[in-house]
N, C-alpha and C. Protein backbone atom coordinates (compact mmCIF):
# COMPACT_ATOMS: atom_id res chain seq x y z
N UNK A 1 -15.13 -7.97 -24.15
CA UNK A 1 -15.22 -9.13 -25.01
C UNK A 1 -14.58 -10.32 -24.32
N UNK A 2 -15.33 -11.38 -24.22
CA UNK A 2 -14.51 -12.46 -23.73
C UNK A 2 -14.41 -13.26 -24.47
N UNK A 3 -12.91 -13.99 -24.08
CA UNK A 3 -12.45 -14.72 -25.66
C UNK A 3 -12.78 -16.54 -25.00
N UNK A 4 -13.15 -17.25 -26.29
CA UNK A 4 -13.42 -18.47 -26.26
C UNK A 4 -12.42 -19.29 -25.17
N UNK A 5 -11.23 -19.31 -24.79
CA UNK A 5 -10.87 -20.12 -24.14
C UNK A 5 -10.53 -19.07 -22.38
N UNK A 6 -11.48 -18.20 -22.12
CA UNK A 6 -11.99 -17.60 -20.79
C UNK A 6 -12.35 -18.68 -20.05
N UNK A 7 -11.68 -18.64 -18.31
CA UNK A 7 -12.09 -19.24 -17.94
C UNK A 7 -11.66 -18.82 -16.43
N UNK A 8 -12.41 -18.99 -15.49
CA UNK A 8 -11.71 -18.33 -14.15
C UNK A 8 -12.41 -19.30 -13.41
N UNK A 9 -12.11 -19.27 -12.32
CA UNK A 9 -12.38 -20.31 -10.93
C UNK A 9 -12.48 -18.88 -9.79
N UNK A 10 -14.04 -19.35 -9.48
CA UNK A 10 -14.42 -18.00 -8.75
C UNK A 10 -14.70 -19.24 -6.79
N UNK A 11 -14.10 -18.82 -5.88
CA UNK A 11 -14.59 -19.33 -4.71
C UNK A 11 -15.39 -17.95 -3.87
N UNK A 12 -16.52 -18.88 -3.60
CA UNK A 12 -17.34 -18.21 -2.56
C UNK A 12 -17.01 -18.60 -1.17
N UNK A 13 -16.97 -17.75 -0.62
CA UNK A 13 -16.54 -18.58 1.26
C UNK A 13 -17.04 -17.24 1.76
N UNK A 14 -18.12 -18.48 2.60
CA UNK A 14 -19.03 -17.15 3.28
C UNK A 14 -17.97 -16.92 4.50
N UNK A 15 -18.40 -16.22 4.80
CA UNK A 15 -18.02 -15.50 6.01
C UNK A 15 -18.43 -15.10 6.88
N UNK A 16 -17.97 -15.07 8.44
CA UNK A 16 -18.71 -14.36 9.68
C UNK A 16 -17.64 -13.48 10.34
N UNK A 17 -18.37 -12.30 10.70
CA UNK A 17 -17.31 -11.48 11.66
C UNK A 17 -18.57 -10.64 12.51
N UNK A 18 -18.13 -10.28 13.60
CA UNK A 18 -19.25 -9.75 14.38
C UNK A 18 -19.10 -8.17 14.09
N UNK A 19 -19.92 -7.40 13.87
CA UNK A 19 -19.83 -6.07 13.57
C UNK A 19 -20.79 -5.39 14.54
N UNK A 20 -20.77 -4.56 15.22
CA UNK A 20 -19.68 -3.58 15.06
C UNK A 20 -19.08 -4.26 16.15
N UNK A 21 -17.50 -3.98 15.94
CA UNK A 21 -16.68 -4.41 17.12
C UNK A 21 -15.87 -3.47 17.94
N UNK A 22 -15.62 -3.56 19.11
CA UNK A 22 -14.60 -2.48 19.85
C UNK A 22 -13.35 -2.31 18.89
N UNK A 23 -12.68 -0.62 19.02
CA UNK A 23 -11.80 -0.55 18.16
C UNK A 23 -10.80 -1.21 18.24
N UNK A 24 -10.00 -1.53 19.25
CA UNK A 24 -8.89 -2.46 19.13
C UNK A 24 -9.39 -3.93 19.11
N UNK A 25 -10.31 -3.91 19.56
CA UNK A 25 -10.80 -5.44 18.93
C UNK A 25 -10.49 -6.65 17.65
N UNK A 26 -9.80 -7.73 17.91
CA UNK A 26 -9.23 -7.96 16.17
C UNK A 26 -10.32 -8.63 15.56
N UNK A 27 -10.34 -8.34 14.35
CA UNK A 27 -11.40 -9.22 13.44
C UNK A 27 -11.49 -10.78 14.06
N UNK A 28 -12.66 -11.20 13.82
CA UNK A 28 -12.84 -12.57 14.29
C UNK A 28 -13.85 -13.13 12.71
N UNK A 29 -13.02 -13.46 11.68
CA UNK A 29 -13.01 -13.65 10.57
C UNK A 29 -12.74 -15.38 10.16
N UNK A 30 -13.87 -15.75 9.95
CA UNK A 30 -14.06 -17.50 10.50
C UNK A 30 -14.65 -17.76 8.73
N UNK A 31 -13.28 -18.27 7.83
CA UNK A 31 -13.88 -18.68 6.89
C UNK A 31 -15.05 -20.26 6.67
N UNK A 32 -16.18 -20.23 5.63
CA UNK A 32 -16.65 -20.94 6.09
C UNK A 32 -15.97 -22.70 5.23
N UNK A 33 -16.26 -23.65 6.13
CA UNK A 33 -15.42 -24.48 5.90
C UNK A 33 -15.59 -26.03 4.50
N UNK A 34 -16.59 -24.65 4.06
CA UNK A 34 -17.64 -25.45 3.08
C UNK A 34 -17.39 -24.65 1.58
N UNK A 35 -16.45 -24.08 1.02
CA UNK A 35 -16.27 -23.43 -0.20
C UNK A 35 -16.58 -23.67 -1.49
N UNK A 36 -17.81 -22.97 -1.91
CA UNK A 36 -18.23 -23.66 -3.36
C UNK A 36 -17.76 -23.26 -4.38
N UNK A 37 -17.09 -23.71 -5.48
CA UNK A 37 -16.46 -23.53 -6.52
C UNK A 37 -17.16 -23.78 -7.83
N UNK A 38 -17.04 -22.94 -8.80
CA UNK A 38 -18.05 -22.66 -9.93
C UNK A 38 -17.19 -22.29 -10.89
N UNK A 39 -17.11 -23.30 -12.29
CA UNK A 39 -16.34 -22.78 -13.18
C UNK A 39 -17.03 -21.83 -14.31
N UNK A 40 -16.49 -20.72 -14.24
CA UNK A 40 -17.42 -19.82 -14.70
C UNK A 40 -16.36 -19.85 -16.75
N UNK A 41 -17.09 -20.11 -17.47
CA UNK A 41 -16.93 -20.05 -19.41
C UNK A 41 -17.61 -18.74 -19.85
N UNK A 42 -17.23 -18.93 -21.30
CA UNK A 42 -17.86 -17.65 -21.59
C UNK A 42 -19.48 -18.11 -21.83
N UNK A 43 -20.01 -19.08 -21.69
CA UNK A 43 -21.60 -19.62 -22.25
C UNK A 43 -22.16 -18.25 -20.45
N UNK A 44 -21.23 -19.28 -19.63
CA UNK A 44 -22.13 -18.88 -18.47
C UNK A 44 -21.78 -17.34 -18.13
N UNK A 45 -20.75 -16.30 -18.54
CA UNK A 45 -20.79 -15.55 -18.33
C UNK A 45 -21.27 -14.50 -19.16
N UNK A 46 -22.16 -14.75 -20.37
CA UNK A 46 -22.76 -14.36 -21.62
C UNK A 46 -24.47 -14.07 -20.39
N UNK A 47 -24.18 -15.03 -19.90
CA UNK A 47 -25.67 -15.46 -19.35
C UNK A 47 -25.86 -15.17 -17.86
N UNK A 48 -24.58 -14.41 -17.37
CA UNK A 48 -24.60 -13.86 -16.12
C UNK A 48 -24.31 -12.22 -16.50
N UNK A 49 -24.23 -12.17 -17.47
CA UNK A 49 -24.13 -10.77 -18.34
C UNK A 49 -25.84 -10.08 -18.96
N UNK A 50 -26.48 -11.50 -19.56
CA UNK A 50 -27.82 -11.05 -19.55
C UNK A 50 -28.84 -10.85 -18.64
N UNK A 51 -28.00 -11.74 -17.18
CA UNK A 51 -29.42 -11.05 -16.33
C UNK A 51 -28.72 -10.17 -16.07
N UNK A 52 -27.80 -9.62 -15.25
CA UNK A 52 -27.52 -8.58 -14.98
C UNK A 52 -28.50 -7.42 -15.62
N UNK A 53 -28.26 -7.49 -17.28
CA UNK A 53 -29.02 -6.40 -17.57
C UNK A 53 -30.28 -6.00 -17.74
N UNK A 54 -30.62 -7.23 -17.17
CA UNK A 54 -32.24 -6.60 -16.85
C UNK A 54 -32.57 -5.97 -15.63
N UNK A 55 -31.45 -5.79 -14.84
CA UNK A 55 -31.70 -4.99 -13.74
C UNK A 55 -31.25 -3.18 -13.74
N UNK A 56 -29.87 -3.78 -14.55
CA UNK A 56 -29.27 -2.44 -15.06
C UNK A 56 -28.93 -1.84 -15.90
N UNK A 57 -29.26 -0.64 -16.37
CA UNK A 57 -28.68 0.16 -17.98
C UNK A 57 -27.73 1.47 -17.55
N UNK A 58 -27.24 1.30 -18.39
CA UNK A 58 -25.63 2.03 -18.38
C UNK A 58 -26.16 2.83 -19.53
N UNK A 59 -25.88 4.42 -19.23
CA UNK A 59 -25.74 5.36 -20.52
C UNK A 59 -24.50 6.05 -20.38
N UNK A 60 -24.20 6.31 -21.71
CA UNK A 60 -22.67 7.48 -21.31
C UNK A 60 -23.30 8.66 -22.25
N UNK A 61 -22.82 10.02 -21.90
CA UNK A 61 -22.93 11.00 -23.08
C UNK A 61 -22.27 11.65 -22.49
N UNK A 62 -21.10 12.64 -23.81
CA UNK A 62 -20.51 13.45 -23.08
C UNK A 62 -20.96 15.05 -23.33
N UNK A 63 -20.83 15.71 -22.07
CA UNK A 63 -21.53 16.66 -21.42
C UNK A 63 -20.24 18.12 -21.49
N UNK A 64 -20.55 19.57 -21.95
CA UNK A 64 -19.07 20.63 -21.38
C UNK A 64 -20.43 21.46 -21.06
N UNK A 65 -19.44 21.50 -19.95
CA UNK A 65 -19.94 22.55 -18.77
C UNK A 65 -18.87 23.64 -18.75
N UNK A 66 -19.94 24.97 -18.51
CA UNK A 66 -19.07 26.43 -18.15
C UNK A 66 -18.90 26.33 -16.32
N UNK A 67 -17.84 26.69 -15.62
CA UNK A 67 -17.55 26.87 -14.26
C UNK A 67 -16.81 26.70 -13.93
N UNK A 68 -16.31 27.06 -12.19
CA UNK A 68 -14.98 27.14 -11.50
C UNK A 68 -14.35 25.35 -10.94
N UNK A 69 -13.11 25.61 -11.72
CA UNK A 69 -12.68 24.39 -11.11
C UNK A 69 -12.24 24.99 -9.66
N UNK A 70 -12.59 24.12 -8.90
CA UNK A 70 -12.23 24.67 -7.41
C UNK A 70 -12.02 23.57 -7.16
N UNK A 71 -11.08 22.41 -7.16
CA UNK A 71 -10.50 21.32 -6.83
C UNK A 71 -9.91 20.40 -7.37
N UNK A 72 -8.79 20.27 -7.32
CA UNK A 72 -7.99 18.66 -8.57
C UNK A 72 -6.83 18.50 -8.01
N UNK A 73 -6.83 16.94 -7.93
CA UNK A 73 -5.99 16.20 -7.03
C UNK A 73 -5.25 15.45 -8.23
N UNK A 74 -4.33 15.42 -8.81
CA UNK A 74 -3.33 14.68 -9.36
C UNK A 74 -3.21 13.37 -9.12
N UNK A 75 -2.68 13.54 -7.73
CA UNK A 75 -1.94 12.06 -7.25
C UNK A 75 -3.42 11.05 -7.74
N UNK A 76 -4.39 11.77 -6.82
CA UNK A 76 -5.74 10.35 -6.55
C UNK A 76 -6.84 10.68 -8.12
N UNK A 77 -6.09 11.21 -9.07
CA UNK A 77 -6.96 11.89 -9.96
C UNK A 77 -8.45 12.02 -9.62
N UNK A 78 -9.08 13.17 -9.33
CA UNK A 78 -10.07 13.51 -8.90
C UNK A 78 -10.58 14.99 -8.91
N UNK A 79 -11.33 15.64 -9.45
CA UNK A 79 -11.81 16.81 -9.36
C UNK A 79 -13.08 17.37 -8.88
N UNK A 80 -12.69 19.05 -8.74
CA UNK A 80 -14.60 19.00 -8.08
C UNK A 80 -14.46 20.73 -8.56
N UNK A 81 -16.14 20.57 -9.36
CA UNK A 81 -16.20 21.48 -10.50
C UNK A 81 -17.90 22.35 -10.12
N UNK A 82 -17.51 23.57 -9.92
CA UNK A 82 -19.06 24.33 -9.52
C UNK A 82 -19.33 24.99 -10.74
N UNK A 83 -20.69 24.67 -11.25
CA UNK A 83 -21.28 24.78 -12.29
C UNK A 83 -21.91 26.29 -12.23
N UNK A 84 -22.11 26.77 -12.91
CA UNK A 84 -22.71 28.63 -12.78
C UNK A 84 -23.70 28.63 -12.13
N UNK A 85 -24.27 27.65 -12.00
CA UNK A 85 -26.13 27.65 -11.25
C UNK A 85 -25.72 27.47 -9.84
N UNK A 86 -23.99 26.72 -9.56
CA UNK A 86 -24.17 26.39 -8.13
C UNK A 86 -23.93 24.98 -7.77
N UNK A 87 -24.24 24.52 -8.83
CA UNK A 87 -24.08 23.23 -8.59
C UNK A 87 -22.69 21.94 -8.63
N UNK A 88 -22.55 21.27 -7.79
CA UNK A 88 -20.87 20.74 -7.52
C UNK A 88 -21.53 19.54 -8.60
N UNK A 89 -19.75 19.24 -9.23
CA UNK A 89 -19.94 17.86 -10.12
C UNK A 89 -18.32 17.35 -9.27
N UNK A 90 -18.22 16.45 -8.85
CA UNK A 90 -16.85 15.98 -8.63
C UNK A 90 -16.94 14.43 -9.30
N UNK A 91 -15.71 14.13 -9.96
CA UNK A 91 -15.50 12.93 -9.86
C UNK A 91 -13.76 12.66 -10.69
N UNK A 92 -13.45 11.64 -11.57
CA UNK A 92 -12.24 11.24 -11.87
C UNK A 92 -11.70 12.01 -12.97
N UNK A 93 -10.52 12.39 -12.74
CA UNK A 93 -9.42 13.06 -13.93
C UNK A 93 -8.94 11.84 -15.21
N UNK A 94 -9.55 12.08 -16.58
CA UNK A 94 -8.72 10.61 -17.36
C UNK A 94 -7.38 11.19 -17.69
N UNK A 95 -6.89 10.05 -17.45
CA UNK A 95 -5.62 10.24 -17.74
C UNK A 95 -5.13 11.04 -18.43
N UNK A 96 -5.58 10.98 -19.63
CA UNK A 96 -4.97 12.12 -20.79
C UNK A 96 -4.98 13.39 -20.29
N UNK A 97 -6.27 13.82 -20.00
CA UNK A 97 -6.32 14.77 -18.89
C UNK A 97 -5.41 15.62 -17.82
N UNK A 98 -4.83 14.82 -17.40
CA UNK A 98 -3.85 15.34 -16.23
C UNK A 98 -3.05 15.85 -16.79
N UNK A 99 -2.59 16.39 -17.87
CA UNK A 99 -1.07 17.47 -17.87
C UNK A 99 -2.11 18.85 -18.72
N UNK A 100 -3.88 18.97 -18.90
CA UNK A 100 -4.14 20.29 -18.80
C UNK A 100 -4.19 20.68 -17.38
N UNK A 101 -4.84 19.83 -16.34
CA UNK A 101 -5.51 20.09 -15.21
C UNK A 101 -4.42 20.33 -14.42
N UNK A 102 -2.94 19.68 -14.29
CA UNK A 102 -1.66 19.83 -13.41
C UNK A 102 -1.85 21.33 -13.43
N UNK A 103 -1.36 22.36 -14.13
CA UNK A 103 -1.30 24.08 -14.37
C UNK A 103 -2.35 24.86 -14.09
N UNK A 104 -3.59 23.99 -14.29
CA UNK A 104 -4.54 24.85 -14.16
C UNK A 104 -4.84 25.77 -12.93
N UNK A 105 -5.54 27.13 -12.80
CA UNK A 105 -5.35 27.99 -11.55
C UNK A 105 -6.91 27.54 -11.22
N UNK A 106 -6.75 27.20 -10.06
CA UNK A 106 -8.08 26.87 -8.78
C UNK A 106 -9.11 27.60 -9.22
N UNK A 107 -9.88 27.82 -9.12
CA UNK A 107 -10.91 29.34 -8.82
C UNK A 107 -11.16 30.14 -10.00
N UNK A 108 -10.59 29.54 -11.32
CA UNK A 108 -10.77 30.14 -12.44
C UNK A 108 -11.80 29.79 -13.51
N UNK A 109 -12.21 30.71 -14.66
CA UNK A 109 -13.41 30.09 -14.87
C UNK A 109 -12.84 29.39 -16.17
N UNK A 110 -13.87 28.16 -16.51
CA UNK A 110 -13.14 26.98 -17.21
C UNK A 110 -14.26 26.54 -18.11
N UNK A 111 -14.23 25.68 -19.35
CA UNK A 111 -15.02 25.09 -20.18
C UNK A 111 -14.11 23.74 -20.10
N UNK A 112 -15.15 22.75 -19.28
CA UNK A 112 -14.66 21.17 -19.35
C UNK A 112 -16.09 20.25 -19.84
N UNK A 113 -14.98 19.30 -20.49
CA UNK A 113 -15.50 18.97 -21.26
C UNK A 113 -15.67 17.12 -20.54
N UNK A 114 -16.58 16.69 -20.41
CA UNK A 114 -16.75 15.46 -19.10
C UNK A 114 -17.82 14.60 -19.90
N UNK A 115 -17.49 13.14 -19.44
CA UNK A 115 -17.88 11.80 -20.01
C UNK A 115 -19.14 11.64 -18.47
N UNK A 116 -20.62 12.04 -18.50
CA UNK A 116 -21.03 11.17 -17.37
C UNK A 116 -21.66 10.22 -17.97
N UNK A 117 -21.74 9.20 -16.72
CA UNK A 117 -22.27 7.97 -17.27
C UNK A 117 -23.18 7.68 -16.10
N UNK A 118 -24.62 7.07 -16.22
CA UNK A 118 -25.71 7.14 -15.53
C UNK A 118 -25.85 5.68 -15.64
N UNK A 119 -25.62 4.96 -14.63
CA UNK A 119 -26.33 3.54 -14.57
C UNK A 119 -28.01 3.18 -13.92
N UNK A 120 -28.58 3.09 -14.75
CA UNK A 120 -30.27 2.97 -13.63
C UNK A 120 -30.54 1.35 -13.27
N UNK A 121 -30.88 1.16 -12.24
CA UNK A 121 -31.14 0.01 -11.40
C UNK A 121 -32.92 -0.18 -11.38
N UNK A 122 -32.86 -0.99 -12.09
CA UNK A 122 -34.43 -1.80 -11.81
C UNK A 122 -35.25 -1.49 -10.33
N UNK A 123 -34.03 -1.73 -9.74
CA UNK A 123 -34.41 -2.06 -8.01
C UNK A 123 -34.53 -1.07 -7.06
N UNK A 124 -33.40 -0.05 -7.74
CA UNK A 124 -33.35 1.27 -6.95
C UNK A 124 -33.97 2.43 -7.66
N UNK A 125 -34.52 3.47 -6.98
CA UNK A 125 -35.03 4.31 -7.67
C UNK A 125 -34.33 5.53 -7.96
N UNK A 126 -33.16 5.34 -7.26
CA UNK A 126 -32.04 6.66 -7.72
C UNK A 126 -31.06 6.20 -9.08
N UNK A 127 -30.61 6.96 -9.42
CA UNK A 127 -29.32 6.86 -10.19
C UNK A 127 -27.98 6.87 -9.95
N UNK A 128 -27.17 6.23 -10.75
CA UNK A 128 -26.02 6.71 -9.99
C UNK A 128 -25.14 6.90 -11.06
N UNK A 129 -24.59 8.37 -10.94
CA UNK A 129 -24.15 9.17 -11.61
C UNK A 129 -22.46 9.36 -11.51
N UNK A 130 -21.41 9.03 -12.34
CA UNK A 130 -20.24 8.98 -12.43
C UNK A 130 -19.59 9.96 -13.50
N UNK A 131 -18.87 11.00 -12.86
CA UNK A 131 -18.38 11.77 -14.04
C UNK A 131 -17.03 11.62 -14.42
N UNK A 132 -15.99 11.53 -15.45
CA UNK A 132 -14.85 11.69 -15.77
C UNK A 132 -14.32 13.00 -16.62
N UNK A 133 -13.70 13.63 -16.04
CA UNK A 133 -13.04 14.55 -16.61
C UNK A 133 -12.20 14.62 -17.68
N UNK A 134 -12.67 14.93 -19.23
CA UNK A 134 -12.43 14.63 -20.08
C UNK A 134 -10.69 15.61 -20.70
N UNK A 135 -11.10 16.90 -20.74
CA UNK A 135 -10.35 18.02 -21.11
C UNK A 135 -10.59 19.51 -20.42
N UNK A 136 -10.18 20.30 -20.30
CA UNK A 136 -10.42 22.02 -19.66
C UNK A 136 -9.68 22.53 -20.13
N UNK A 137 -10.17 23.80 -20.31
CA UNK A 137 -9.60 24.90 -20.99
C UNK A 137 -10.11 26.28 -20.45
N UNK A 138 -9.48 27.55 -20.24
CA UNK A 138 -9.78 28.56 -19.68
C UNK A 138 -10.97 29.31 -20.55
N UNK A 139 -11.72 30.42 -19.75
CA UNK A 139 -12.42 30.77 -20.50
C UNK A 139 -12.16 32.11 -20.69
């Protein structure tokens, strides 16, 4: 939601750097000396919000799957979950989340319970698929 008195100052400054470069090579990062500035309101960001979505739709549904957690990282919250057919799902631990998944034993079989969310692109013909790890519990 953006509130009536929103307002940000967005600068564009193109940029050049030569890629690929030798590894010790230092960036040669030449801002350009022409910076256009655009005050972006909520009218215009209502309306940089509607095209957007004609390119892209966002679904969420949440999904529990039976299978082995065989991976979860705390620190970088992150998991990776093999489904009975075989199939890997990895993606983010929510917060709330992390004090079932801290105890949990590797390699054991589990009922989790996960938020994916599927954004489809006008432009692209794949999907792209984001899962969050909702809750787990042993089975």
């Amino acid at each position: 939601m953006i509130s009536d008195d929103w307002t940000a100052i967005v600068c564009i400054l193109g940029t050049t750097a030569p890629y690929p470069r030798p590894i010790n090579a230092p960036a040669m990062i030449k801002p350009n000396p022409d910076p256009i500035y655009e005050r972006i309101n909520k009218p215009n960001a209502n309306e940089i919000n509607q095209t957007l979505s004609q390119y892209f739709t966002v679904s969420e549904e949440e999904v529990i799957i039976n299978g082995l957690l065989v991976g979860a990282n705390t620190r970088t919250k992150t998991f990776e979950l093999i489904k009975n057919n075989g199939e890997k799902i990895n993606g983010k631990i929510a917060k709330h989340a992390l004090i079932a998944v801290a105890p949990f034993t590797l390699g054991k079989e589990c009922k989790a319970t996960l938020l994916k969310v599927t954004t489809r692109s006008s432009t692209v013909k794949q999907d792209k698929i984001k899962w969050t790890l909702n809750s787990i519990e042993p089975l």
